[in-house]
Structures are given as C-alpha cells and as structure tokens.
C-alpha atoms as a PDB file:
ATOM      1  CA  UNK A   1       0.000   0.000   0.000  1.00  0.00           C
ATOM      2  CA  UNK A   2       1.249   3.164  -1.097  1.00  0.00           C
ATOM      3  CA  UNK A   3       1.284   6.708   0.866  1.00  0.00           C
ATOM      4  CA  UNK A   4      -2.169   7.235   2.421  1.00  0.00           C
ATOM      5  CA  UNK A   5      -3.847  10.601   3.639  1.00  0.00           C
ATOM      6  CA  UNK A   6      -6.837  11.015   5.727  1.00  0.00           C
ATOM      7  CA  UNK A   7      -7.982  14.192   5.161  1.00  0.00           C
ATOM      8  CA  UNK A   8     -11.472  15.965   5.403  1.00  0.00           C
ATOM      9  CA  UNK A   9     -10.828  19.405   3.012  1.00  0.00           C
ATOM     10  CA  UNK A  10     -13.475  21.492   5.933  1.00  0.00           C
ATOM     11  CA  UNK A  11     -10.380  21.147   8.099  1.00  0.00           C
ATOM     12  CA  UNK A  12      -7.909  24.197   7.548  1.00  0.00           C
ATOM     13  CA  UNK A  13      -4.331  21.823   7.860  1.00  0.00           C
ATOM     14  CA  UNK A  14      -6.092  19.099   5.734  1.00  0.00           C
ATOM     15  CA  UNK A  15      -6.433  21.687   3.419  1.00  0.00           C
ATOM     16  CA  UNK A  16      -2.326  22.618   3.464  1.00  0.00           C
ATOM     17  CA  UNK A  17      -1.527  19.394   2.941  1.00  0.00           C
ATOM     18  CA  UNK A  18      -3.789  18.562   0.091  1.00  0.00           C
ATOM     19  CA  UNK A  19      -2.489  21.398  -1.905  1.00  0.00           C
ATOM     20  CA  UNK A  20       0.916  20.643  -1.060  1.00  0.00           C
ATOM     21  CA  UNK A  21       1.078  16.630  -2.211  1.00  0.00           C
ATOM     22  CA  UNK A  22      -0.797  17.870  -5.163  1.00  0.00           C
ATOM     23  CA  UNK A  23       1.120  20.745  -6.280  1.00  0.00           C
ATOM     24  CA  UNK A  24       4.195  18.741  -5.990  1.00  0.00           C
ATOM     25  CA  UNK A  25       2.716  15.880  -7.745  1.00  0.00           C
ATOM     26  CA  UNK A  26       3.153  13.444  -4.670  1.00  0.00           C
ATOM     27  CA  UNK A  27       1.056  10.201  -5.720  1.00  0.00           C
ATOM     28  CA  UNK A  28      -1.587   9.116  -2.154  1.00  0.00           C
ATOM     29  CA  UNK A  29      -4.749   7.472  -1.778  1.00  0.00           C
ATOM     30  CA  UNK A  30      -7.511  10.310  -0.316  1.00  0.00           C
ATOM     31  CA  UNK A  31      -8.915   8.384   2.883  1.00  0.00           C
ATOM     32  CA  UNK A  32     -11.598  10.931   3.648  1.00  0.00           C
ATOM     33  CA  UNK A  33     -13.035  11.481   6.795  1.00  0.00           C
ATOM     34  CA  UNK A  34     -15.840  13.236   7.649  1.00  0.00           C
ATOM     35  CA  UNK A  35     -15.671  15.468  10.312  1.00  0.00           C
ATOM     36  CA  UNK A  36     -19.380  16.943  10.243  1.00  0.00           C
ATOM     37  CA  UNK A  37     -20.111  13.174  10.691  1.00  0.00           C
ATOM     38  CA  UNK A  38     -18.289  12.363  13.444  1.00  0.00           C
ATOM     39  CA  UNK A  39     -16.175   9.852  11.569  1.00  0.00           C
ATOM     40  CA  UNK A  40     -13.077  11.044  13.166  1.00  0.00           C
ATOM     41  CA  UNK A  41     -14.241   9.659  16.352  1.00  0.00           C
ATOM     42  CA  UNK A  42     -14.993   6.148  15.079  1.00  0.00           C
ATOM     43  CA  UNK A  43     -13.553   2.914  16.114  1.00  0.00           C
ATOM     44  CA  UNK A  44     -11.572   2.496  12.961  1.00  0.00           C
ATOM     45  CA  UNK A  45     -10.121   6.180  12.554  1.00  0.00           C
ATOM     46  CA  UNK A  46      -8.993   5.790  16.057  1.00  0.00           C
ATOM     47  CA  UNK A  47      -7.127   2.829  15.150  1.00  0.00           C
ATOM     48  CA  UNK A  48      -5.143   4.948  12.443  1.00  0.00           C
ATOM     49  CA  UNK A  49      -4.878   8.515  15.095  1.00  0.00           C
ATOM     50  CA  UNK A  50      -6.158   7.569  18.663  1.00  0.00           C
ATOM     51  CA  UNK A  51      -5.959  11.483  19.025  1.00  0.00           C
ATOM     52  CA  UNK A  52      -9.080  11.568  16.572  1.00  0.00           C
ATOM     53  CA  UNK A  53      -8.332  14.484  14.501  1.00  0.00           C
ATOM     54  CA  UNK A  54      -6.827  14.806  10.892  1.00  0.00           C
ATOM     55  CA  UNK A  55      -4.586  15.194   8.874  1.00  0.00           C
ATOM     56  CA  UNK A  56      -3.199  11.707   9.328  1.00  0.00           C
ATOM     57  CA  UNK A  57      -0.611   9.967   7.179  1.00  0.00           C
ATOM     58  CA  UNK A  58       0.259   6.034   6.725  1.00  0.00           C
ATOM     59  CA  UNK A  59       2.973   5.096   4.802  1.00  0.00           C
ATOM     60  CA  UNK A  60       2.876   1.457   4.897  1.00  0.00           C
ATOM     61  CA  UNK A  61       3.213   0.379   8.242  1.00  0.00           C
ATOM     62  CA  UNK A  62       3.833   4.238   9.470  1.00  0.00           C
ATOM     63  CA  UNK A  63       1.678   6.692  10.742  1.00  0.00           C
ATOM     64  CA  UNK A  64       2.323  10.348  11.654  1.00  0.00           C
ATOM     65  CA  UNK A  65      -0.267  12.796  12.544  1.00  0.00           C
ATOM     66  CA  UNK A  66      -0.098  16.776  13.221  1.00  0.00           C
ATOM     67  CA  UNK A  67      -0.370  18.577   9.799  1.00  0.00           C
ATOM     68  CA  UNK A  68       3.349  20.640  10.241  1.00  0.00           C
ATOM     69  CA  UNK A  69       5.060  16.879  10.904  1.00  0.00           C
ATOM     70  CA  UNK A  70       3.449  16.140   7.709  1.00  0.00           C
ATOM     71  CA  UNK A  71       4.058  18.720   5.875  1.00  0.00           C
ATOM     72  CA  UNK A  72       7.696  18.364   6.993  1.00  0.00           C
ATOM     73  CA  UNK A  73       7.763  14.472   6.014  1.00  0.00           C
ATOM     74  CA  UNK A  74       6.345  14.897   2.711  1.00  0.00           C
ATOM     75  CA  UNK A  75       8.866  17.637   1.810  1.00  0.00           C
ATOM     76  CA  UNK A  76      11.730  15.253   3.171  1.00  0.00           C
ATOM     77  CA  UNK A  77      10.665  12.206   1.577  1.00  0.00           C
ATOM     78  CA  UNK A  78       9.885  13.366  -1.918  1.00  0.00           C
ATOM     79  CA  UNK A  79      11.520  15.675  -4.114  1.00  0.00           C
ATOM     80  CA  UNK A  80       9.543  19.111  -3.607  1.00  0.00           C
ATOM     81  CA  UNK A  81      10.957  22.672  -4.920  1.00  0.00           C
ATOM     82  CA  UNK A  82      13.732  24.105  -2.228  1.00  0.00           C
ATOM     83  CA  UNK A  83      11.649  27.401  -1.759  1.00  0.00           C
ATOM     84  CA  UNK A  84       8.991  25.297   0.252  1.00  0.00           C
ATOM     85  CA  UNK A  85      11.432  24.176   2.749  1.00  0.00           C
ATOM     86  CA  UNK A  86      14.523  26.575   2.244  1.00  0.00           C
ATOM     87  CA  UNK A  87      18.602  24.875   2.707  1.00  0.00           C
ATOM     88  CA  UNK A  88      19.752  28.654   4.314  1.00  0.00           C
ATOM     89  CA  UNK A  89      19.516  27.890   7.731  1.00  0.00           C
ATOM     90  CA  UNK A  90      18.341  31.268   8.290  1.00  0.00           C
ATOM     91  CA  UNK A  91      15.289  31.631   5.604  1.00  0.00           C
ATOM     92  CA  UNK A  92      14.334  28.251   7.072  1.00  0.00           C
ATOM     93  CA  UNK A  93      14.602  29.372  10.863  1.00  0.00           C
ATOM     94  CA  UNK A  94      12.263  32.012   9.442  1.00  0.00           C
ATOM     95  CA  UNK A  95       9.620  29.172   8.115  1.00  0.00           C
ATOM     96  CA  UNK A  96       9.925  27.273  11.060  1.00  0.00           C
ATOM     97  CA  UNK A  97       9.213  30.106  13.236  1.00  0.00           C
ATOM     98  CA  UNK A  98       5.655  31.103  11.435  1.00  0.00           C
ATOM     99  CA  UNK A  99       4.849  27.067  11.985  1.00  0.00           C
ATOM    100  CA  UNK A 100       5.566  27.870  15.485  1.00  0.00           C
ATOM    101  CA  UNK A 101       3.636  30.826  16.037  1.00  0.00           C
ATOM    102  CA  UNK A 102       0.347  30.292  14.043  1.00  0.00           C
ATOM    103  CA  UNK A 103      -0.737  26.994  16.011  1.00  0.00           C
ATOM    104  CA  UNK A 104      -1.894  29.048  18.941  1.00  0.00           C
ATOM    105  CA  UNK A 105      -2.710  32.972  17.245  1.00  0.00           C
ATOM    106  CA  UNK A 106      -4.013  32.549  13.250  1.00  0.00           C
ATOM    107  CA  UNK A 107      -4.712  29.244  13.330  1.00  0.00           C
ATOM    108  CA  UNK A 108      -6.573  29.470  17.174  1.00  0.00           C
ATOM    109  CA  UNK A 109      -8.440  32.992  16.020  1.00  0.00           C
ATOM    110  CA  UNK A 110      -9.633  32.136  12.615  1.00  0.00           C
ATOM    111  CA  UNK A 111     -10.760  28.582  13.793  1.00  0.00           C
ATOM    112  CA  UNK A 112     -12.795  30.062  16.649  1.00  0.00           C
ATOM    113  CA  UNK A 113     -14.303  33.186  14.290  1.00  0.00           C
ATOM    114  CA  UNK A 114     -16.030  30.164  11.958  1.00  0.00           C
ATOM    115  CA  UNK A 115     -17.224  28.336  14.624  1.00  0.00           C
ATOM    116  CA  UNK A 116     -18.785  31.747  16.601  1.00  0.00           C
ATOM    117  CA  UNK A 117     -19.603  33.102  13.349  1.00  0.00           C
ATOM    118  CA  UNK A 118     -20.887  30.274  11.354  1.00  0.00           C
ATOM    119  CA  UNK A 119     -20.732  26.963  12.905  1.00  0.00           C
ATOM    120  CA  UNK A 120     -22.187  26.797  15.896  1.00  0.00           C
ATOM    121  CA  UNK A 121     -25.751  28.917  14.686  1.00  0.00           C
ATOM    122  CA  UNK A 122     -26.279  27.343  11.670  1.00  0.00           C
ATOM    123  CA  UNK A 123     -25.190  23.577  11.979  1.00  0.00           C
ATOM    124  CA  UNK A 124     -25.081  22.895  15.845  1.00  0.00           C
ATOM    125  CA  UNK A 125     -28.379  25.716  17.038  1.00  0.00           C
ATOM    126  CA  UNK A 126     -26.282  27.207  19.271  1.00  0.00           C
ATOM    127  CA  UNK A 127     -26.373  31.024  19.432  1.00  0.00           C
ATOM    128  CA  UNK A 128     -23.081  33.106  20.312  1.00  0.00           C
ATOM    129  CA  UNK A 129     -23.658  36.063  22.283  1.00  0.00           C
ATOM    130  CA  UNK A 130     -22.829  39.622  20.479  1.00  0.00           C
ATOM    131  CA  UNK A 131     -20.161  40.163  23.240  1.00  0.00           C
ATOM    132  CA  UNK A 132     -18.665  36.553  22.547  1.00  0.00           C
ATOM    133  CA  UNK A 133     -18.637  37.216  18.890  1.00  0.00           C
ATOM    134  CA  UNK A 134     -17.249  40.712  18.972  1.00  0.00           C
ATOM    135  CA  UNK A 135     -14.442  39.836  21.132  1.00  0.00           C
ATOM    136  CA  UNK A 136     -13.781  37.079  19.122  1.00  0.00           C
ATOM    137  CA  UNK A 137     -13.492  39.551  15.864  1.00  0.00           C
ATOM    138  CA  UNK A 138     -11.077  41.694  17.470  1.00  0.00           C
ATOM    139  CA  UNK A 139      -8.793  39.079  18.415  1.00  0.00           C
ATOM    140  CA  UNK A 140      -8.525  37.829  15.282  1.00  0.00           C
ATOM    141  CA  UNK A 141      -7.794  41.540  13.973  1.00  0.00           C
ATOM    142  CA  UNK A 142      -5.254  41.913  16.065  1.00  0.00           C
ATOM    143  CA  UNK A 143      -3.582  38.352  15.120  1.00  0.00           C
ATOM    144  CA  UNK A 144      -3.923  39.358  11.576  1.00  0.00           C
ATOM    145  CA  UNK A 145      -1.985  42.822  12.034  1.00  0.00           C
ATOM    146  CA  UNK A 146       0.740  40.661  13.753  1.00  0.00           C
ATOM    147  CA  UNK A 147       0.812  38.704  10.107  1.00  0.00           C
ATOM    148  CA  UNK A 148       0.947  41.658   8.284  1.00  0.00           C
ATOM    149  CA  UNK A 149       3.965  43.685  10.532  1.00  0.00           C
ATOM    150  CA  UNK A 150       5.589  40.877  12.083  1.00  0.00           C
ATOM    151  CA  UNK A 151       5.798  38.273   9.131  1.00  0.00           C
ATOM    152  CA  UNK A 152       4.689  39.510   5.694  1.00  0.00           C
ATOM    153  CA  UNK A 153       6.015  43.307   5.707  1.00  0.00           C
ATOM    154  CA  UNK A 154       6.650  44.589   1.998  1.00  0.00           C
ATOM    155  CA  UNK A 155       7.950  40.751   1.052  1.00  0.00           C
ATOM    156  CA  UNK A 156       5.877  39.194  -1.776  1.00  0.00           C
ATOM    157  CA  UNK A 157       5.990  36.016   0.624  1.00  0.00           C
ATOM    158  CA  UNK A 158       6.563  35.577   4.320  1.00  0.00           C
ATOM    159  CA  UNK A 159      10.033  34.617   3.966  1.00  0.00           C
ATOM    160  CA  UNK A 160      10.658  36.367   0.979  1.00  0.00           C
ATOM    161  CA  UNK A 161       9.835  36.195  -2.856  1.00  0.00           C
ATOM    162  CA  UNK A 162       8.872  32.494  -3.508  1.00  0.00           C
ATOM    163  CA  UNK A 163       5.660  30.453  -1.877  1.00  0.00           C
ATOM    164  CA  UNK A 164       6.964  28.584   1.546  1.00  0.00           C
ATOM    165  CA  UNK A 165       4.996  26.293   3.638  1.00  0.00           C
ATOM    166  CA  UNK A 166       4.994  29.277   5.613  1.00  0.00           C
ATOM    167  CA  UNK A 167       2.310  30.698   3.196  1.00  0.00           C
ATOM    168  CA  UNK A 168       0.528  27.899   2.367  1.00  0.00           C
ATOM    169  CA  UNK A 169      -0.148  27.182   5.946  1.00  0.00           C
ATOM    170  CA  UNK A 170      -1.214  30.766   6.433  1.00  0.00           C
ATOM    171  CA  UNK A 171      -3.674  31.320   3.708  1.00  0.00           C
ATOM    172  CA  UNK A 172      -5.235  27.905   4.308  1.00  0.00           C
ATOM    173  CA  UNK A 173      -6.067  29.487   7.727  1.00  0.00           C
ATOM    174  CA  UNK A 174      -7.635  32.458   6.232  1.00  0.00           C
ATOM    175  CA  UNK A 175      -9.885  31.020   3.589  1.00  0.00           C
ATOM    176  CA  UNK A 176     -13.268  30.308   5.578  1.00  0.00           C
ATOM    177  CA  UNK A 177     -16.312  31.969   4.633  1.00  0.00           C
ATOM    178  CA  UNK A 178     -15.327  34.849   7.330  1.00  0.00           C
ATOM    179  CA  UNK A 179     -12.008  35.663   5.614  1.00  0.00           C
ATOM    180  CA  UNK A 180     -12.102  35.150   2.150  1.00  0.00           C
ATOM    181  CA  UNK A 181     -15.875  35.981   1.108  1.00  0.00           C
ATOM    182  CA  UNK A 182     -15.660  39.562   3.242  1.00  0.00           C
ATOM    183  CA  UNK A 183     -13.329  41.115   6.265  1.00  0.00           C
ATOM    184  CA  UNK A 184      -9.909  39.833   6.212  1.00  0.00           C
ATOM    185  CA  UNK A 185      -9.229  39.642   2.751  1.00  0.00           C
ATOM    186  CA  UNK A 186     -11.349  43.333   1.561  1.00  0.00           C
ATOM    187  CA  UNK A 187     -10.086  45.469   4.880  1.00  0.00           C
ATOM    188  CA  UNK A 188      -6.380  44.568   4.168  1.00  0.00           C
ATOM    189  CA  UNK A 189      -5.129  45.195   1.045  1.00  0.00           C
ATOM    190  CA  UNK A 190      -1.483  43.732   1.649  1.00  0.00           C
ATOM    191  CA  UNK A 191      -2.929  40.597   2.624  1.00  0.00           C
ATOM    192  CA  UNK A 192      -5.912  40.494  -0.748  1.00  0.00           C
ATOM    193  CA  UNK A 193      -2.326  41.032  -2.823  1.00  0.00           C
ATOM    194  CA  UNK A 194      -0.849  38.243  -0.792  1.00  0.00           C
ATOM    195  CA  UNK A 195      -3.440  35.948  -1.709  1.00  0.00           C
ATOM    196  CA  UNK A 196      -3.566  36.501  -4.958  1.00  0.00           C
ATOM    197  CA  UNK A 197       0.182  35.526  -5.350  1.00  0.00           C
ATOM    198  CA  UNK A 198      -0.422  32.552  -3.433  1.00  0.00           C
ATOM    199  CA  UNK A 199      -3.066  31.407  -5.531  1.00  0.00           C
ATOM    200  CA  UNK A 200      -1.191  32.457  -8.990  1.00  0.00           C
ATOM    201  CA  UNK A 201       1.711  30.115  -7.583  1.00  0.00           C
ATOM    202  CA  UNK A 202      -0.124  27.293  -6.017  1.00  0.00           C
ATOM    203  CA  UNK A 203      -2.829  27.209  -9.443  1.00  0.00           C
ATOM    204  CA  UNK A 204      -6.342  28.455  -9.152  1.00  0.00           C
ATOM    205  CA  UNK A 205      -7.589  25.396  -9.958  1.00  0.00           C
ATOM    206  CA  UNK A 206      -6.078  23.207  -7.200  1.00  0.00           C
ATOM    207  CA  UNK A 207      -6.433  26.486  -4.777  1.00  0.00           C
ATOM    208  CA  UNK A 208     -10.296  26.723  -5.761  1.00  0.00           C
ATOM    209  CA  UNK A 209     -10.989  22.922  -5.817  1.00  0.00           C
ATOM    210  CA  UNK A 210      -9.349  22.786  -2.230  1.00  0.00           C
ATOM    211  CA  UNK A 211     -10.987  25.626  -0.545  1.00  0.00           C
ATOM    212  CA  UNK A 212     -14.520  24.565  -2.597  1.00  0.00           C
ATOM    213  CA  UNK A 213     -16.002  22.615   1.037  1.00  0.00           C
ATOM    214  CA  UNK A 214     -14.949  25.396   3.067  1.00  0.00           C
ATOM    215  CA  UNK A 215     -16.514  28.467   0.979  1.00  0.00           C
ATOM    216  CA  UNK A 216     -19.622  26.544   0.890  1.00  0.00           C
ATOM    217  CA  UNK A 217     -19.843  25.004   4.721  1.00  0.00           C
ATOM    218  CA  UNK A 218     -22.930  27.606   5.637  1.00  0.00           C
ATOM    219  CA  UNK A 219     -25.315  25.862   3.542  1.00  0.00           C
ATOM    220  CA  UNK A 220     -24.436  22.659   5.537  1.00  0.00           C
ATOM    221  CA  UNK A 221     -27.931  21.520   6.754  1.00  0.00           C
ATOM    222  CA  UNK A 222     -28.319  21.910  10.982  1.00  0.00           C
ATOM    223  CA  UNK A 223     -26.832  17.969  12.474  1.00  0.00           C
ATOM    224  CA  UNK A 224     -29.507  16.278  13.628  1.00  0.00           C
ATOM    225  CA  UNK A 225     -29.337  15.383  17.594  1.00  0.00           C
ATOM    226  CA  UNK A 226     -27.424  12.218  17.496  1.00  0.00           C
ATOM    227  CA  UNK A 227     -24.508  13.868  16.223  1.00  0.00           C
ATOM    228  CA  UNK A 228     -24.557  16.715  17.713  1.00  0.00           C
ATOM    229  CA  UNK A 229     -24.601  14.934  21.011  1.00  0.00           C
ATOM    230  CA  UNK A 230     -21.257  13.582  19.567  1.00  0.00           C
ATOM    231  CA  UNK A 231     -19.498  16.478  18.357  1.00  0.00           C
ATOM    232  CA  UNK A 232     -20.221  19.341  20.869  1.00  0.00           C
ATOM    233  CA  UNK A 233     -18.069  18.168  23.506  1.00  0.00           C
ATOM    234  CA  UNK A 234     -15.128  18.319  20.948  1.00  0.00           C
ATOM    235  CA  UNK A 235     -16.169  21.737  19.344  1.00  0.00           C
ATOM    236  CA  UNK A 236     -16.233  23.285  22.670  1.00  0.00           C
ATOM    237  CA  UNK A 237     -12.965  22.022  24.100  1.00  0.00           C
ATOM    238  CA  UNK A 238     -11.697  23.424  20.418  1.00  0.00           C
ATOM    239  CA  UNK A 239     -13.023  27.006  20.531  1.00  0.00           C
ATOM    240  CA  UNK A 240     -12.428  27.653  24.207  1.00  0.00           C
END
C-alpha cells in the first residue's frame, strides 16, 4: 500500500496538505473522513490517530499525525521545490518560526471566528452572544496585524519572494467563509495582494478545488441530535 492521507478538506491543515502533495505531484490514496459526521471519532479512525483528529498519514506500516510533521515528512521524503522548505539555515529558521507561532494565534483565532460566526448557529443551534462574537473579531484583527507587521512586511511572501509552507499554511487558515468571502481579505489590502500571489503560484484550480467545502460550509444543513450529542463536547474544548 502506497502513501495514504486522511484528510477531510473542511479542516484548515487538511487543506495545506492537500495542496501541497498535489502541487508537488506526490502520488496518495484520499482516505476521507468526515468530520461533520463524526467519523473522526470512530472505532476504525482511532485505530489509524487515537488522538481523533486529521490530517493523518500512513505510509505502509507508518503513521504520523499533526499537519506541520506532515508537511515536513512529505517535503523530506519526496523531491519538492527548495523554496517550500529553504537549505539557508536562516530563511528556514524564518519558516519554522511562522509554523511555530500560528498553532496558537491565526490558526486558534480564525478557527474560533467560523465556529462563533458560522458553525455553531447554523449547523449545531447554538447562538453566540454579540459580546462573545465581537471579542472574538477583534482578536482575530489583532492576530492578523501581527501577520501583516511581524511576518509579511513589503515581502511578496513571508520569507521572501517564492511560496513557503509558511504561506501555504497561512492562507489555508484564512480562507473560511469569514475571511475570504468579506473582512480579512477586503479590509487589508497587503494581505488580498498576498493571496492573490499565493493562488497564482499554487494554481487556481487546485487552490479553488481545495478551498470549494470550506466556501460553501454555511449551507451545511443543521446535524440532527445524534450527532450533535457527539461532536459538541469536541467543538467546545476546540473554541475555548
């Protein structure tokens, strides 16, 4: 059996990896698991990540999980352009520090926004309060200035002027119907300009037929009870 990702294209890092093997031309079998579903929490994804999230990778007899460990692997393994993973020591430092950073700020902020903004209303019926969701907007305003000053500048890219995984990871992060149909992307005209090199060097195809799920997630009909029941506990330990 040849390389194997389980991926589920709603999920931001699933979303960085997908483009990644593809762009690169990295042959895998798509496992997909459903995360609206509550197929991450069966008996038989568990055997594959007993954390129950995705991205998870088998290849053959190993498995790896945590989407920057992947995204590291796959550039190892397989022979990907330098400028994903730079050779200076310093340019890479610089990639390894956004991977650092984002897992708790972008990432964090832009994953609670969708769920305060978006998920929990219309699929789960739970209402955020105006406070909740106001406070939640701000944070992620601030996080996103800290991109802008702190990491982009005046580069073309965040480590300079060719797509990293620095990038890739970043603008997976922003493309939720939150960011990409309205405030991040139309308020922030360094960032819109960023984007649109991303997508010019990733392809629009593969960067439209990746982000396709996500753009589309509020007309996901409300989960009936039964998973609900299932997913809230996770949701809420997620967006806390």
């Amino acid at each position: 059996m040849g390389l194997e990702l389980y991926l589920d294209l709603l999920s931001q890092p699933c979303r960085a990896v997908y483009i990644f093997a593809k762009k690169n031309g990295i042959p895998f079998q798509l496992r997909t698991v459903e995360l609206l579903k509550g197929q991450h929490l069966s008996d038989a994804f568990v055997q594959v990540n007993p954390l129950k999230k995705v991205p998870a990778l088998k290849d053959g007899d190993f498995i790896l999980t945590e989407s920057v460990a992947i995204l590291l692997y796959l550039t190892h393994k397989y022979k990907v352009p330098e400028h994903w993973y730079p050779q200076d020591l310093q340019t890479r430092a610089r990639v390894d520090e956004y991977l650092a950073w984002q897992h708790t700020t972008l990432r964090r902020n832009c994953l609670r926004a969708l769920w305060h903004k978006v998920m929990l209303p219309n699929f789960l019926g739970e209402q955020v309060s105006p406070k909740t969701l106001e406070d939640t907007v701000a944070e992620l305003d601030v996080t996103l200035q800290l991109l802008e000053d702190k990491f982009l500048q005046n580069k073309d890219f965040i480590v300079g002027p060719h797509i990293s995984l620095a990038d890739l990871v970043a603008i997976t992060e922003l493309m939720h119907p939150m960011g990409a149909g309205c405030q991040v992307f139309q308020s922030r005209p360094k960032l819109a300009a960023w984007r649109q090199r991303i997508e010019a060097a990733v392809g629009k195809d593969l960067f439209q037929e990746a982000h396709e799920v996500i753009l589309k997630v509020k007309n996901t009909p409300p989960a009936d009870p039964t998973i609900k029941q299932k997913l809230m506990p996770g949701v809420l330990a997620m967006i806390q």
